[in-house]
Protein backbone atom coordinates (compact mmCIF):
# COMPACT_ATOMS: atom_id res chain seq x y z
CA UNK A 1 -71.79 17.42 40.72
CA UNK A 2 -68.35 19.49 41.15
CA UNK A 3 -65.93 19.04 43.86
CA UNK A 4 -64.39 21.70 46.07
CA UNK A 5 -61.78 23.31 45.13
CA UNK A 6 -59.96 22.56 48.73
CA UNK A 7 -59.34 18.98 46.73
CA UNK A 8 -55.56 19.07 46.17
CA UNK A 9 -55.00 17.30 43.31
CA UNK A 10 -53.99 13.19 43.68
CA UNK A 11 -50.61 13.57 43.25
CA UNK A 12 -50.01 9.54 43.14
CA UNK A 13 -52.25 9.40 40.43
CA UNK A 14 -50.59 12.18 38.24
CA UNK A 15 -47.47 13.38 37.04
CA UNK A 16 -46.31 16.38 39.24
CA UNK A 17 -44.28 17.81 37.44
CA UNK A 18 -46.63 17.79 34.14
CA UNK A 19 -49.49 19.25 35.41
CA UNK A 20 -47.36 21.98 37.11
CA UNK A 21 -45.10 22.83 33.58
CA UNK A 22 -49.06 22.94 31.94
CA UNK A 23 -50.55 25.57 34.69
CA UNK A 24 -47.21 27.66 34.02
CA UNK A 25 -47.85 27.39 30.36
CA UNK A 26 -51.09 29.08 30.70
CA UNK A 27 -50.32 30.97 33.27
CA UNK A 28 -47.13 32.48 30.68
CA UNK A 29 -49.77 32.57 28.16
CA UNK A 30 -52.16 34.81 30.27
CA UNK A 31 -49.87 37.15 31.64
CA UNK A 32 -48.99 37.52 27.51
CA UNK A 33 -51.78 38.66 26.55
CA UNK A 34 -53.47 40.28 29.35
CA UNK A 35 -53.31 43.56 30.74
CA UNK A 36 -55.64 43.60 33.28
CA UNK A 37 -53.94 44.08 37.24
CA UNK A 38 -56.26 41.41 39.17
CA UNK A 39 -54.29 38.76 40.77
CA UNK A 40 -55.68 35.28 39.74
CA UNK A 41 -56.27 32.28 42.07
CA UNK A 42 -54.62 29.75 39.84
CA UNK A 43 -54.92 27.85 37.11
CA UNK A 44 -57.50 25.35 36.63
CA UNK A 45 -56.75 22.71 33.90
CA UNK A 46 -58.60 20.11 32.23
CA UNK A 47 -57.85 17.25 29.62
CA UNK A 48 -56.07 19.75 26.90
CA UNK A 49 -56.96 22.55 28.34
CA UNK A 50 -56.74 25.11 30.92
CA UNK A 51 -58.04 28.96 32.24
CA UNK A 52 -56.79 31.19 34.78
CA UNK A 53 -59.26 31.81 37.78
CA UNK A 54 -59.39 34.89 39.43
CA UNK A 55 -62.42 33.72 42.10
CA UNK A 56 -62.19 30.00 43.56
CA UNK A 57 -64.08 27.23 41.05
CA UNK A 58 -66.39 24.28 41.85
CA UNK A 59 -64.63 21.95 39.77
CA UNK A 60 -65.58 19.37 37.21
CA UNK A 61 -64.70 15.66 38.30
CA UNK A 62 -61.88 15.97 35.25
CA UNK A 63 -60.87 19.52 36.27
CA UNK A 64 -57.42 20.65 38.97
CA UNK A 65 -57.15 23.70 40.71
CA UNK A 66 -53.52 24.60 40.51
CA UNK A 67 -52.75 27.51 43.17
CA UNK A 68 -50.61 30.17 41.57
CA UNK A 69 -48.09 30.21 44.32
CA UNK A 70 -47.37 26.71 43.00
CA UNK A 71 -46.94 27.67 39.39
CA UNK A 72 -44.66 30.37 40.60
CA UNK A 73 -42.27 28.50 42.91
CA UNK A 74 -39.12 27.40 41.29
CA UNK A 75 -38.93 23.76 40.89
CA UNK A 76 -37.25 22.33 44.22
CA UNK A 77 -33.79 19.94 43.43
CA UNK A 78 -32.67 17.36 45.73
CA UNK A 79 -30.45 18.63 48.57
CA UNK A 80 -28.54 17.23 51.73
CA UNK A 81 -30.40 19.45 54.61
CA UNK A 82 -27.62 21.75 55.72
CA UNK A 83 -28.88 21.99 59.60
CA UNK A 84 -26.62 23.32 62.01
CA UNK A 85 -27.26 20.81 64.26
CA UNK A 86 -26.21 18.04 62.26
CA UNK A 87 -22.87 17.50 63.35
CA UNK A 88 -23.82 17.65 67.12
């Protein structure tokens, strides 16, 4: 039976960064070829695959819901925090 889709994927089982540069790829892919105006969901990918969801999925035990706000964001880099307070 499928999962929900409020699963986050197990990120200490995966790698990040991978499965994030694969939703994009689709994602690129989609907005290529498509000219429709709906806003999608995410991505959902599976082993070698992957599909652009415009309605939340029940997901396949194989299958990750990648939220599009995550395939959007620009990869974070590693940065001393640059509070104000930290020279009080």
């Amino acid at each position: 039976m499928g999962s929900s889709v409020s699963a986050q994927p197990r990120w200490d089982r995966i790698n990040s960064a991978a499965v994030i540069a694969q939703a994009r790829r689709v994602y690129f892919q989609f907005l290529e070829r498509s000219v429709s105006a709906l806003e999608p969901q995410g991505i959902v990918l599976s082993p070698g695959q992957g599909r652009v969801v415009f309605e939340l999925p029940v997901l396949l035990p194989e299958e990750q819901f990648i939220p599009l706000d995550w395939v959007r964001s620009r990869p974070s880099r590693s940065r001393p925090s640059r509070s104000p307070y930290r020279g009080l």
